[in-house]
N, C-alpha and C. Protein backbone atom coordinates (compact mmCIF):
# COMPACT_ATOMS: atom_id res chain seq x y z
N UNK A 1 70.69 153.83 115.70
CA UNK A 1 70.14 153.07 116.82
C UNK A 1 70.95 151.80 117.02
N UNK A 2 71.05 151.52 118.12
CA UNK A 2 71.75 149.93 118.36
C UNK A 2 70.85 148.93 118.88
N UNK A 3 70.96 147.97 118.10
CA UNK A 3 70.26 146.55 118.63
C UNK A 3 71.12 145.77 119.54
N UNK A 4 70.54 145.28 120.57
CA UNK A 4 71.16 144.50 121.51
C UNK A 4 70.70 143.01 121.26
N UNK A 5 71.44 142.00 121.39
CA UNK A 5 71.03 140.51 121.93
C UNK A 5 70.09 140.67 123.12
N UNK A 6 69.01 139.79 123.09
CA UNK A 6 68.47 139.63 124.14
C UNK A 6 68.86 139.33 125.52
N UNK A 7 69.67 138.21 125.32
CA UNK A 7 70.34 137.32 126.18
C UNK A 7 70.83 137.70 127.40
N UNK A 8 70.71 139.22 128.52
CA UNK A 8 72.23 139.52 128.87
C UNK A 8 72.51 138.61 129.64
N UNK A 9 71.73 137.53 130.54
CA UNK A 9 72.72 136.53 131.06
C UNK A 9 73.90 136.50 130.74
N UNK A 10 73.32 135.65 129.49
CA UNK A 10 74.43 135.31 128.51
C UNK A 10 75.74 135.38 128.06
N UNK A 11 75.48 136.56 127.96
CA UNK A 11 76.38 137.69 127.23
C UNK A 11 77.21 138.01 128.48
N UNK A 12 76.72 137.81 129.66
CA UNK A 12 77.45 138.26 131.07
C UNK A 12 78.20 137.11 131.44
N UNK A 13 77.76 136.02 130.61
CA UNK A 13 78.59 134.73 131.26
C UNK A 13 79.87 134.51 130.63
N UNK A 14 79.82 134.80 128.76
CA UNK A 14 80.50 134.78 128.06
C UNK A 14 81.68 135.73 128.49
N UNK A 15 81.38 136.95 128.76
CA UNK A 15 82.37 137.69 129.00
C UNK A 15 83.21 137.69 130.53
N UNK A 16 82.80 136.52 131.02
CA UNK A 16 82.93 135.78 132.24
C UNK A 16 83.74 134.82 132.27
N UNK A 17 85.59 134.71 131.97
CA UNK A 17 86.25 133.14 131.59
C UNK A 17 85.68 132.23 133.01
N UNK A 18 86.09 132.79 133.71
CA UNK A 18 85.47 131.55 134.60
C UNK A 18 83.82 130.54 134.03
N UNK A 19 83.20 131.56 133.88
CA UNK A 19 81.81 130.69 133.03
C UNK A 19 82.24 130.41 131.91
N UNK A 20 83.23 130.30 131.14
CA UNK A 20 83.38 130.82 129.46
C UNK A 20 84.96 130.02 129.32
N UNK A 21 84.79 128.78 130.21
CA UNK A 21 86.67 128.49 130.02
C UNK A 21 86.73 128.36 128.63
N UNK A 22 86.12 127.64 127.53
CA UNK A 22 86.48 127.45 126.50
C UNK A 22 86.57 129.07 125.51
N UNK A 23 86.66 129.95 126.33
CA UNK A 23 86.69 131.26 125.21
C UNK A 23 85.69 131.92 124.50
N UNK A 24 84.22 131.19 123.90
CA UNK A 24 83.14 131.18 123.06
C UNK A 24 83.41 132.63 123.12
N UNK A 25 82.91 133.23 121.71
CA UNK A 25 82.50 134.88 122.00
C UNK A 25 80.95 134.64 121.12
N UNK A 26 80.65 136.06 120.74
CA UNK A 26 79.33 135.85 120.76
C UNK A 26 78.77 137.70 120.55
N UNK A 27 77.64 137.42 119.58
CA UNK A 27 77.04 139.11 119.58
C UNK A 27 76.74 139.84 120.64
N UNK A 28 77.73 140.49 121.02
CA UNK A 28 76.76 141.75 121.88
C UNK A 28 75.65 142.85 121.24
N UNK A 29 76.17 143.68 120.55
CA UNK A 29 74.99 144.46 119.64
C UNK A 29 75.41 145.12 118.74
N UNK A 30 74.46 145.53 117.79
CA UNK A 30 74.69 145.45 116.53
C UNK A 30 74.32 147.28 116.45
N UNK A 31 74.75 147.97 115.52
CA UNK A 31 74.71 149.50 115.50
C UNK A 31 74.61 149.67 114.07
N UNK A 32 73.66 150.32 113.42
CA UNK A 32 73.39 150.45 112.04
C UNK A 32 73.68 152.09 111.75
N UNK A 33 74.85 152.24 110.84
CA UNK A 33 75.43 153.95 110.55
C UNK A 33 74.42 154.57 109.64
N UNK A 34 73.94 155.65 110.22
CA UNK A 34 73.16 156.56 109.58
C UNK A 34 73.37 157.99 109.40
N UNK A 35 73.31 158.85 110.17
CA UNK A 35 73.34 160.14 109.57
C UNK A 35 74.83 160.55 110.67
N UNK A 36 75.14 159.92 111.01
CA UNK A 36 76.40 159.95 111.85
C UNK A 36 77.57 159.88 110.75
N UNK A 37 77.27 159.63 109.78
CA UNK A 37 78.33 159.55 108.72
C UNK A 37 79.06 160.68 108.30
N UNK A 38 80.26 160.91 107.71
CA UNK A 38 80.24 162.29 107.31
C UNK A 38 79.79 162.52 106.13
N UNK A 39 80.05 164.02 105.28
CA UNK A 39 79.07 163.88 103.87
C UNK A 39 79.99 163.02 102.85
N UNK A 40 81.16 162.83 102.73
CA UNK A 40 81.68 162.31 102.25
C UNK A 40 81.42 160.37 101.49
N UNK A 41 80.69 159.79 102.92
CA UNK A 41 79.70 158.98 102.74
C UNK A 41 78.37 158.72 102.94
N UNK A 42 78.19 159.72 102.67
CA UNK A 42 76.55 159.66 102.32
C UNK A 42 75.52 158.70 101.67
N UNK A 43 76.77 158.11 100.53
CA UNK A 43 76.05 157.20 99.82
C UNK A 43 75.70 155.90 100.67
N UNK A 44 76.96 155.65 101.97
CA UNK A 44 76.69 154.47 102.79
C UNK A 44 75.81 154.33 103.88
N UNK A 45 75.10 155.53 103.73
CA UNK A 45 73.96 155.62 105.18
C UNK A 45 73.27 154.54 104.69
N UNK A 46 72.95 153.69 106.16
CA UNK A 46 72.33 152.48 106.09
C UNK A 46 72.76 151.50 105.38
N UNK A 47 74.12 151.60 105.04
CA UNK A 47 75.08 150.46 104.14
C UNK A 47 76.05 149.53 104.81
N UNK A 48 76.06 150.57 105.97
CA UNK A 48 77.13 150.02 106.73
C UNK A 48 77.15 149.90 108.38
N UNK A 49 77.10 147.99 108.73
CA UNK A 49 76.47 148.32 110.06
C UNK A 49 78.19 147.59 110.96
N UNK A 50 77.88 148.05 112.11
CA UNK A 50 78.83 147.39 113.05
C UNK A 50 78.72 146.94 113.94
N UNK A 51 79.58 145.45 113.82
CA UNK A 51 78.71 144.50 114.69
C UNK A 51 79.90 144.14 115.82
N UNK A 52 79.05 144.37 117.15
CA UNK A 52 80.42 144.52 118.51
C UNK A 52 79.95 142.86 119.10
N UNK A 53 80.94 142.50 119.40
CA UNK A 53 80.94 141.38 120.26
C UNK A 53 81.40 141.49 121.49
N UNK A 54 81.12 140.56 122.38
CA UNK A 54 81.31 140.13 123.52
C UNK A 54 82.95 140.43 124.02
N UNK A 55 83.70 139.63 123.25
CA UNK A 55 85.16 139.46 123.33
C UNK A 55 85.65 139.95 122.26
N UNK A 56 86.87 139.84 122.30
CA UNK A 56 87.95 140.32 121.00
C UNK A 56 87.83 139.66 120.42
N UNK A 57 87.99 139.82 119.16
CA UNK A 57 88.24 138.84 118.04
C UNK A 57 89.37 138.41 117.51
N UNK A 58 89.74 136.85 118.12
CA UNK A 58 90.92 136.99 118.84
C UNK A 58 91.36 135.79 117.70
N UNK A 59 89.97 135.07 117.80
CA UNK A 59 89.96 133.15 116.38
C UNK A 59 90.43 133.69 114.85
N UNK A 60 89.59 132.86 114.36
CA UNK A 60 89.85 132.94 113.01
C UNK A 60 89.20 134.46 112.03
N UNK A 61 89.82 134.70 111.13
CA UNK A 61 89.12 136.57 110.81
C UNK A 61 87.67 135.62 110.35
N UNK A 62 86.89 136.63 109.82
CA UNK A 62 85.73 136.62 109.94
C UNK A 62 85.21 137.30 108.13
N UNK A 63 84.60 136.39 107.36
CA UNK A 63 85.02 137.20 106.10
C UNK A 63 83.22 136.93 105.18
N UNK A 64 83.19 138.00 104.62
CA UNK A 64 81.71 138.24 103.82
C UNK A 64 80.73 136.58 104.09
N UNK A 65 81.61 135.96 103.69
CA UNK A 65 80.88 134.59 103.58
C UNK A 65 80.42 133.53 104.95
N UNK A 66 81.15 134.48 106.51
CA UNK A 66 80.25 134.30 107.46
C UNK A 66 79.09 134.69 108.14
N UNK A 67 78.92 135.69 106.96
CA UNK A 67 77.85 136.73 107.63
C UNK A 67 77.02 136.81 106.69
N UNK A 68 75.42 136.48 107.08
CA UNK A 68 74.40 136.51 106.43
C UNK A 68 73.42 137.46 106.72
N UNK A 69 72.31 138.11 106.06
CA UNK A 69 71.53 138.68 106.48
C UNK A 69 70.09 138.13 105.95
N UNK A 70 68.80 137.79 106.76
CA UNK A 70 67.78 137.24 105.97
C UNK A 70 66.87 137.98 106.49
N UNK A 71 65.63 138.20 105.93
CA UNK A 71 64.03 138.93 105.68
C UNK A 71 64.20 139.69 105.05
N UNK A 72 63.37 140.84 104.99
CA UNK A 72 62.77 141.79 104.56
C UNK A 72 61.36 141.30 103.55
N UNK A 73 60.56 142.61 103.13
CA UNK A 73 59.34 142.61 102.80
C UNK A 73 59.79 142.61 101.50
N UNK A 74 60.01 144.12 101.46
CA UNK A 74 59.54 144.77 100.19
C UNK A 74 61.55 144.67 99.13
N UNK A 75 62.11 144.35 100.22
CA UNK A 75 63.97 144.31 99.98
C UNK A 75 63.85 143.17 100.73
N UNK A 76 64.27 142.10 99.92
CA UNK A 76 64.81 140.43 100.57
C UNK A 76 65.89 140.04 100.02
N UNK A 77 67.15 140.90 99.15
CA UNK A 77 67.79 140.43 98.85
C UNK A 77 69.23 141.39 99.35
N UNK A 78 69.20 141.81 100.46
CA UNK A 78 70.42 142.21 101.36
C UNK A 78 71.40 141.40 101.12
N UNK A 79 72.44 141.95 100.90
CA UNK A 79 73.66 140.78 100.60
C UNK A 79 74.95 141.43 101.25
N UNK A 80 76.37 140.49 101.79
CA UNK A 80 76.88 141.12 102.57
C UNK A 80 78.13 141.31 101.62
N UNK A 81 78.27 142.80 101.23
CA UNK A 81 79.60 142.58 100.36
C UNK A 81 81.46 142.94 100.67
N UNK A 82 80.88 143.11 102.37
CA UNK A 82 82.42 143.40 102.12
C UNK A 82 82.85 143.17 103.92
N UNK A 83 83.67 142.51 104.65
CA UNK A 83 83.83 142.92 105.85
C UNK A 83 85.13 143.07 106.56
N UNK A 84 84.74 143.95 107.03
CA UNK A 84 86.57 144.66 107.63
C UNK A 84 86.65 144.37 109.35
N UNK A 85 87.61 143.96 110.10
CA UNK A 85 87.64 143.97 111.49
C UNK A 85 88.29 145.66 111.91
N UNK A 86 87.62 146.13 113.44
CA UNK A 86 87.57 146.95 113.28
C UNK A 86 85.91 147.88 113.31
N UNK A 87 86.27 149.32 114.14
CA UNK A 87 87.06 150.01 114.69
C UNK A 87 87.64 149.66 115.81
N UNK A 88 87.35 148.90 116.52
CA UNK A 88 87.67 148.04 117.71
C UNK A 88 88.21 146.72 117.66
N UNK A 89 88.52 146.00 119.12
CA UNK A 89 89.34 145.12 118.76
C UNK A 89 88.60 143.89 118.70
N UNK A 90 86.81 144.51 119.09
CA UNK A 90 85.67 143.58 119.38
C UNK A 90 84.77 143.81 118.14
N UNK A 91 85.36 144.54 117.33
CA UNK A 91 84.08 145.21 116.28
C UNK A 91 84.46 144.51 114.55
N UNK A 92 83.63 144.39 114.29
CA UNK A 92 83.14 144.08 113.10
C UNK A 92 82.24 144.99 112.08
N UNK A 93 83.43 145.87 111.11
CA UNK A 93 82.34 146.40 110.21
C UNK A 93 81.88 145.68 109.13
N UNK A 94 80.50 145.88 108.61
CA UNK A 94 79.54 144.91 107.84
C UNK A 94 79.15 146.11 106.69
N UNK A 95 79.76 145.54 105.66
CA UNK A 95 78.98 146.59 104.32
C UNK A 95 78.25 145.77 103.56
N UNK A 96 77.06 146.24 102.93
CA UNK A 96 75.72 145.66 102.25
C UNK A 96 75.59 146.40 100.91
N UNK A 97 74.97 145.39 99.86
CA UNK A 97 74.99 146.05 98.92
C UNK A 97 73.64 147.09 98.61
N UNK A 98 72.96 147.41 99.33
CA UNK A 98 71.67 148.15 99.85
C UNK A 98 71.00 148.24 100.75
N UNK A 99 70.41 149.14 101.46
CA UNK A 99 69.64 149.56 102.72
C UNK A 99 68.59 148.46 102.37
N UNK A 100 67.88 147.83 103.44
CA UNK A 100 66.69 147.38 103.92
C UNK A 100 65.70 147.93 103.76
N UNK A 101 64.22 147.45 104.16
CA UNK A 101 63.23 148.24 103.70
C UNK A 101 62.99 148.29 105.57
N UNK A 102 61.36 148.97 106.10
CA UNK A 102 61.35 149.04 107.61
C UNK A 102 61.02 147.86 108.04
N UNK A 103 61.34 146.69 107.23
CA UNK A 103 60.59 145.48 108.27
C UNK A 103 62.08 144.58 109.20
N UNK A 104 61.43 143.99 110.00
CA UNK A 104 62.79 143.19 110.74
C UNK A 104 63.73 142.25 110.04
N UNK A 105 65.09 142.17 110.04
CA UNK A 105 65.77 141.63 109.43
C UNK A 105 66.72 140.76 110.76
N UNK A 106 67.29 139.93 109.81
CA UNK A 106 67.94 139.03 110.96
C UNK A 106 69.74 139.04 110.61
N UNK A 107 70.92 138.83 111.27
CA UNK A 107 71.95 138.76 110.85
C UNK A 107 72.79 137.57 111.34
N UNK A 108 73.37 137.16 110.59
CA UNK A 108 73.44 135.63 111.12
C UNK A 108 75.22 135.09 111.06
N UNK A 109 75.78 134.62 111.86
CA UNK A 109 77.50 134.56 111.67
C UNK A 109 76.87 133.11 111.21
N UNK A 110 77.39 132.50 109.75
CA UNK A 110 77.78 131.27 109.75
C UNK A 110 79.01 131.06 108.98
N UNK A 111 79.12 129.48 108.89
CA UNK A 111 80.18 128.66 108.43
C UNK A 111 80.52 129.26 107.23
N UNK A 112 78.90 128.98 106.24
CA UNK A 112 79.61 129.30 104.59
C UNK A 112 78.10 129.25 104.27
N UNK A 113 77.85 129.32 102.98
CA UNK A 113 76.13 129.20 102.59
C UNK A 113 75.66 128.32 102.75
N UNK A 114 76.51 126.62 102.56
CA UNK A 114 75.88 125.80 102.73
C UNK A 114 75.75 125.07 104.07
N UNK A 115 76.57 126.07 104.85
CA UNK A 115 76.64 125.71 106.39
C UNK A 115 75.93 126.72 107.28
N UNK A 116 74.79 126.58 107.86
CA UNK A 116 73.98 127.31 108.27
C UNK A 116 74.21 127.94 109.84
N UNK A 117 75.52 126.81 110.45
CA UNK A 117 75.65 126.67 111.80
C UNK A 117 76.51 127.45 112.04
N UNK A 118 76.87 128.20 113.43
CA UNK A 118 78.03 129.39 113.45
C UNK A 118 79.17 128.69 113.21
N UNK A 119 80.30 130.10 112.91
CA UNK A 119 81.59 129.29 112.78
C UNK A 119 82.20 128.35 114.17
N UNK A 120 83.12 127.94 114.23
CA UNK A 120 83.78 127.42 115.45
C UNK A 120 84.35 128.38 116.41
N UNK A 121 83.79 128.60 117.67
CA UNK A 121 84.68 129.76 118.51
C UNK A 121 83.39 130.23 119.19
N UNK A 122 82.21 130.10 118.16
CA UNK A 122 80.89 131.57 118.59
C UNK A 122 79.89 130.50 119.07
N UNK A 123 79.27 131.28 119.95
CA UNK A 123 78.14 130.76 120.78
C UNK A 123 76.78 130.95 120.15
N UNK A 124 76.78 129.51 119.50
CA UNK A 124 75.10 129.13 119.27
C UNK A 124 74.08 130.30 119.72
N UNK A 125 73.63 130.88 120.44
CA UNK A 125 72.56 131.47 121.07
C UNK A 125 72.99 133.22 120.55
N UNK A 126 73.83 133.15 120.61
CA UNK A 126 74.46 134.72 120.11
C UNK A 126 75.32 134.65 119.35
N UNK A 127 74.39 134.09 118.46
CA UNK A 127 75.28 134.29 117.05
C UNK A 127 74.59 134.89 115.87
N UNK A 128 73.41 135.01 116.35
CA UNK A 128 72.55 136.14 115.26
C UNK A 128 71.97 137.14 116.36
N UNK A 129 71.26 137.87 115.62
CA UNK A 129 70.39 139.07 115.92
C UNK A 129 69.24 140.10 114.91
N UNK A 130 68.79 140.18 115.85
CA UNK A 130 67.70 141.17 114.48
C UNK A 130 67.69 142.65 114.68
N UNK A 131 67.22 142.76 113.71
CA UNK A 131 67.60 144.89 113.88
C UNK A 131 66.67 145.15 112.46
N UNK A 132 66.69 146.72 112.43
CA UNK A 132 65.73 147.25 111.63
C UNK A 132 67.07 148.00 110.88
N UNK A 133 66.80 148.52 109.58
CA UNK A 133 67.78 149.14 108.55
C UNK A 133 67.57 150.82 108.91
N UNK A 134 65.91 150.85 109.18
CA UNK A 134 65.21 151.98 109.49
C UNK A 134 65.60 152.87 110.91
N UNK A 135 66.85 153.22 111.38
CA UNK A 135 66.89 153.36 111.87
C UNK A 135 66.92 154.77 112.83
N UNK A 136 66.85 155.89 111.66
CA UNK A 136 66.20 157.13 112.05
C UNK A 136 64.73 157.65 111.07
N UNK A 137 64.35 156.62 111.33
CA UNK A 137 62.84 156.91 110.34
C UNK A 137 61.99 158.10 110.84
N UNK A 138 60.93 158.77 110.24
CA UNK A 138 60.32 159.75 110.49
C UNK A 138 59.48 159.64 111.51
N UNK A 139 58.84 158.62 111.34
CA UNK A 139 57.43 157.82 112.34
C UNK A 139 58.04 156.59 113.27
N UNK A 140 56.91 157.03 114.61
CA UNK A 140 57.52 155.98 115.25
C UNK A 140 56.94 154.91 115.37
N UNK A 141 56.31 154.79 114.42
CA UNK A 141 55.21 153.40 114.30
C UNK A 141 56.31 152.27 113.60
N UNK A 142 57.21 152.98 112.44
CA UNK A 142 58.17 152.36 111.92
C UNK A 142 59.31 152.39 112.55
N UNK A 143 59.79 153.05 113.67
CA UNK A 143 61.05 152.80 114.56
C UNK A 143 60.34 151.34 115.57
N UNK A 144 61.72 150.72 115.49
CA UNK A 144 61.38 149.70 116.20
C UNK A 144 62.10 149.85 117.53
N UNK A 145 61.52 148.81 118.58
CA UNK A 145 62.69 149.34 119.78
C UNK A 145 63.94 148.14 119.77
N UNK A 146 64.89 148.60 120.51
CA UNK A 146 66.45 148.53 120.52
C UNK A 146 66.46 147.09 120.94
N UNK A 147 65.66 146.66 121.68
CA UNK A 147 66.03 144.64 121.40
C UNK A 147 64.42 144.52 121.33
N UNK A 148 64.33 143.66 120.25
CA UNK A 148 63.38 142.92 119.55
C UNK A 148 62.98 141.64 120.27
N UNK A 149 62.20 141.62 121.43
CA UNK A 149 61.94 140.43 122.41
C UNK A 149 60.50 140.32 122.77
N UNK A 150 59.86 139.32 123.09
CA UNK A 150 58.91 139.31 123.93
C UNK A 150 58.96 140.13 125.01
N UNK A 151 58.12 140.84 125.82
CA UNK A 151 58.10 141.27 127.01
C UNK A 151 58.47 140.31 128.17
N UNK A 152 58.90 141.19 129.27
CA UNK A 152 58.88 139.89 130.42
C UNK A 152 58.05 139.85 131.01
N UNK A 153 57.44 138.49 132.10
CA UNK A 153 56.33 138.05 132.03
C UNK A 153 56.18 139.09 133.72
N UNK A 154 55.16 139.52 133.91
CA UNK A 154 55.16 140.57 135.23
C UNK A 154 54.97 139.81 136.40
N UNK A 155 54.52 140.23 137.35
CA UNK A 155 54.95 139.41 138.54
C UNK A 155 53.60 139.52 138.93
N UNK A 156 52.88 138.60 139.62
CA UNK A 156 51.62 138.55 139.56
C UNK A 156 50.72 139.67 140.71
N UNK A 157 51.39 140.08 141.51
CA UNK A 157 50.76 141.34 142.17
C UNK A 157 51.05 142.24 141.21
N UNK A 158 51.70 142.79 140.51
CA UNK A 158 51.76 144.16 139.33
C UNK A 158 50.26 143.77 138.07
N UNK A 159 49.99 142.57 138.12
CA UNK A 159 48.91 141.94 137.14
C UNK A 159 47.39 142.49 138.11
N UNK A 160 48.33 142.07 139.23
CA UNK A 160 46.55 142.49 140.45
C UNK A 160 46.24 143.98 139.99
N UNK A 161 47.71 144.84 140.69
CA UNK A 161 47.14 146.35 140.69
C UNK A 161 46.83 146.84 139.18
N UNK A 162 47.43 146.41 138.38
CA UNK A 162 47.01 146.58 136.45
C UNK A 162 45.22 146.30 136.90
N UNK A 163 45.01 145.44 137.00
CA UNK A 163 43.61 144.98 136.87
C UNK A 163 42.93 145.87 137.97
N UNK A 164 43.58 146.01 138.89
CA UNK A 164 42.73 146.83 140.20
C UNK A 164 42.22 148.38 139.20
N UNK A 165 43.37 149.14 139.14
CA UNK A 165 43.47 150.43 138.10
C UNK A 165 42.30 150.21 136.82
N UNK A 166 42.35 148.96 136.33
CA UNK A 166 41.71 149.02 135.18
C UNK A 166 40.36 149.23 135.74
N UNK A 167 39.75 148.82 136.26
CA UNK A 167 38.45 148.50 137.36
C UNK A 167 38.01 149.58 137.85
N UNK A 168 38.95 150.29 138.38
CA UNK A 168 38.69 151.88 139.18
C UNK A 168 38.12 152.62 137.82
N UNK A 169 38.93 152.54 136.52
CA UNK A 169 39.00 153.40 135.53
C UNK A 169 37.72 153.29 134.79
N UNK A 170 37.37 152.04 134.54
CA UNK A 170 36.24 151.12 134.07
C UNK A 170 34.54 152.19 135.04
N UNK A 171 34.67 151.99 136.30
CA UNK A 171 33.62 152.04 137.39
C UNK A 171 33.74 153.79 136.69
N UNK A 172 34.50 154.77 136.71
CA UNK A 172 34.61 156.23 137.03
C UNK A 172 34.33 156.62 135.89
N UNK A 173 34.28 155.98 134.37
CA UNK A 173 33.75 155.57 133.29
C UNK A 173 32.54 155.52 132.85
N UNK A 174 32.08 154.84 133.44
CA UNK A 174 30.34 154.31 133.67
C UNK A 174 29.65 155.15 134.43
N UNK A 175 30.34 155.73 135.55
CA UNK A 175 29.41 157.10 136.69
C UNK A 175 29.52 158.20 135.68
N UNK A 176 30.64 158.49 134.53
CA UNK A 176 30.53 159.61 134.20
C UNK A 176 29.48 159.62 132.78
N UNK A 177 29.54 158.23 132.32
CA UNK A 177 27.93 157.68 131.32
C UNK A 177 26.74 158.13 131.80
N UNK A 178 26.89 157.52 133.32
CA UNK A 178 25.21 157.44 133.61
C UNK A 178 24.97 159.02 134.03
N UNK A 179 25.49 160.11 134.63
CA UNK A 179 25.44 161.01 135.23
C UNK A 179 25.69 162.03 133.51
N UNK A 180 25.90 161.75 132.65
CA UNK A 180 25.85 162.25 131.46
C UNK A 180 23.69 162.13 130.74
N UNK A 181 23.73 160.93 131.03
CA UNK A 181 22.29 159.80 130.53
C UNK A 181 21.34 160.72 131.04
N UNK A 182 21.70 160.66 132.56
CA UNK A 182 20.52 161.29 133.32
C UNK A 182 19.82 162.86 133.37
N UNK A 183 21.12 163.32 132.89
CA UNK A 183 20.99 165.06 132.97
C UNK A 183 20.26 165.50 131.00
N UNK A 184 21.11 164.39 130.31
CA UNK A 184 20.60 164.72 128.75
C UNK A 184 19.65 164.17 128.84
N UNK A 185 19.35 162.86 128.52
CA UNK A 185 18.98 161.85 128.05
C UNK A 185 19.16 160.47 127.59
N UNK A 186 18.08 159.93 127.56
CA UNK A 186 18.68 158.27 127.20
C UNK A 186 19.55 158.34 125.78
N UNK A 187 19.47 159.07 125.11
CA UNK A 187 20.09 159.39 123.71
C UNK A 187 21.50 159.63 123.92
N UNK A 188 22.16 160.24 124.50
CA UNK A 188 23.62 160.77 124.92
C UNK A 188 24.12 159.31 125.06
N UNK A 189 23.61 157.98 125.91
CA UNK A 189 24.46 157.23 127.05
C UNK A 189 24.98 156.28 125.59
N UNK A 190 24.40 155.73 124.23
CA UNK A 190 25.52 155.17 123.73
C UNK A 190 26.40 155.72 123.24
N UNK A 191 25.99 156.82 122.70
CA UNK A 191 27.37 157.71 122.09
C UNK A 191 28.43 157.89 123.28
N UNK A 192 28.03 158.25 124.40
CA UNK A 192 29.13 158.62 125.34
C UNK A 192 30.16 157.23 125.36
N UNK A 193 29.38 155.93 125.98
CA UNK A 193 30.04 154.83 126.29
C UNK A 193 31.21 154.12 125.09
N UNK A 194 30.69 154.96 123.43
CA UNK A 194 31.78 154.36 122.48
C UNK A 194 32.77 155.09 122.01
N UNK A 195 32.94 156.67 122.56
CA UNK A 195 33.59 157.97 122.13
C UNK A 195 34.47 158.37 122.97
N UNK A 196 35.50 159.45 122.91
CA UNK A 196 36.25 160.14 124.08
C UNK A 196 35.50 161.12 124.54
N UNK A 197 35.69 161.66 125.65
CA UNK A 197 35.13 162.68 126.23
C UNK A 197 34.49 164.02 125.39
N UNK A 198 35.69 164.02 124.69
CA UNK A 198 35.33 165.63 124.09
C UNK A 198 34.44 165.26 122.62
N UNK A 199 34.58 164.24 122.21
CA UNK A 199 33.16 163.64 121.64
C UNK A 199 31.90 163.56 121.83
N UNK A 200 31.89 163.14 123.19
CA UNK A 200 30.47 163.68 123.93
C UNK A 200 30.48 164.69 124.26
N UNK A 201 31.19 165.97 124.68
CA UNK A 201 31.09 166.94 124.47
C UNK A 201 30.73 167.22 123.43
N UNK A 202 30.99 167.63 122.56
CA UNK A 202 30.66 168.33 121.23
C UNK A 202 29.17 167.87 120.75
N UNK A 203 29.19 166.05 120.78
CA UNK A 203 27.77 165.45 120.32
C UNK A 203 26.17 166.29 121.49
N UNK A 204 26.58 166.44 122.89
CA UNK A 204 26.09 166.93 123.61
C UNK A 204 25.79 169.02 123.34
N UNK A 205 26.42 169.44 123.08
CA UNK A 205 26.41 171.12 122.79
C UNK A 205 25.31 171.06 121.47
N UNK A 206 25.90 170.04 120.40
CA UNK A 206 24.79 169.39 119.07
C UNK A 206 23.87 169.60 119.55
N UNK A 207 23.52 168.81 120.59
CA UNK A 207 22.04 168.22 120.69
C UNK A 207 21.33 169.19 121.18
N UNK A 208 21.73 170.26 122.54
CA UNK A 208 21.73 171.29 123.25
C UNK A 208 21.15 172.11 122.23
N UNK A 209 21.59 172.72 121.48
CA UNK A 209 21.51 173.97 120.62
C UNK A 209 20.08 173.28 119.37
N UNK A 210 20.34 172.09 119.09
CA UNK A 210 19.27 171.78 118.15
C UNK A 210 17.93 171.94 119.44
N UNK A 211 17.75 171.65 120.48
CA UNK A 211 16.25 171.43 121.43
C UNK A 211 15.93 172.89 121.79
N UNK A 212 16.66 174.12 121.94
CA UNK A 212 16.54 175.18 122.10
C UNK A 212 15.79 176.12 120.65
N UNK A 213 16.35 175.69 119.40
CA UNK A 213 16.06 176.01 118.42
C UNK A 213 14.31 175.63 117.99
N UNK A 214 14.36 174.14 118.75
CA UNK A 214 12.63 173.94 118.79
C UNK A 214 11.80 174.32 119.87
């Protein structure tokens, strides 16, 4: 899976010299190798991620000790042990000394350990990113999606018809309660109102077959 920067302004400006006279480059997105590997490295699934930028990497090389990785849960001690420029002229491969666990992790270009700030050349705002290690997991409760952002905020007629829909759904809801209530009984209408349909179905055939039996 590939993680993207949020940013694409950004990322559209950077790769923009006219917006970008001073050169800045900056993360475009990040791609974590998994079963794309051949068998030969097998052992590196999820060892080895590659990180594409904006521009070429054109400044100064770029070496283990600019690149950080921080979180995880259950694995917090990701460490970056090796980095090669390459396959591209924008790419950056990143080897780790172990896969991640499924929680979000962050990746970070800096100075040195005790310099937290990007190197000189890279743009503040895209100079980290987050991504999951998990990236062909079984469940998709544990796949995460491809940029890690807040939603955008909707436009306030799409909020109307959301709410209009909800309302229709709500009203056609309640006719199919009460028109349930009236034909069983007062007994059916809470079960119906806290269950799915075929819940009250079934609770309803129950009840059916037990009043016939008396």
């Amino acid at each position: 899976m590939i993680y993207f920067c949020c940013d694409e302004l950004r990322r559209a400006a950077l790769a923009n010299p006219t917006k970008n006279p001073f050169g800045l480059n900056g993360i475009d997105f990040l791609e974590v190798l998994d079963r794309e590997l051949p068998p030969n490295q097998k052992l590196m699934r999820q060892r080895l991620l590659e990180l594409h930028f904006v521009n070429n990497l054109t400044g100064g090389p770029l070496t283990e000790k600019n690149v950080r990785i921080d979180g995880g849960e259950r694995i917090s001690d990701v460490i970056v042990t090796n980095v090669t420029p390459g396959p591209g002229t924008n790419v950056l491969t990143i080897e780790v000394n172990h896969p991640g666990d499924f929680s979000i992790y962050t990746l970070r270009l800096v100075q040195d350990a005790q310099h937290p700030q990007p190197p000189p050349g890279y743009d503040p705002v895209l100079s980290e990113i987050n991504f999951s290690f998990k990236v062909e997991c079984p469940s998709d409760f544990d796949c995460k999606p491809e940029c890690i952002c807040p939603p955008a905020p909707r436009a306030e007629s799409e909020i109307k018809s959301s709410v209009s829909m909800s309302a229709t759904a709500f009203g056609s809801a309640t006719s199919f309660s009460k028109a349930m209530s009236s034909s069983i009984g007062d007994w059916a209408s809470a079960a119906c109102l806290s269950a799915t349909t075929s819940s009250c179905t079934s609770s309803v055939s129950s009840k059916t077959s037990v009043s016939r039996r008396g």
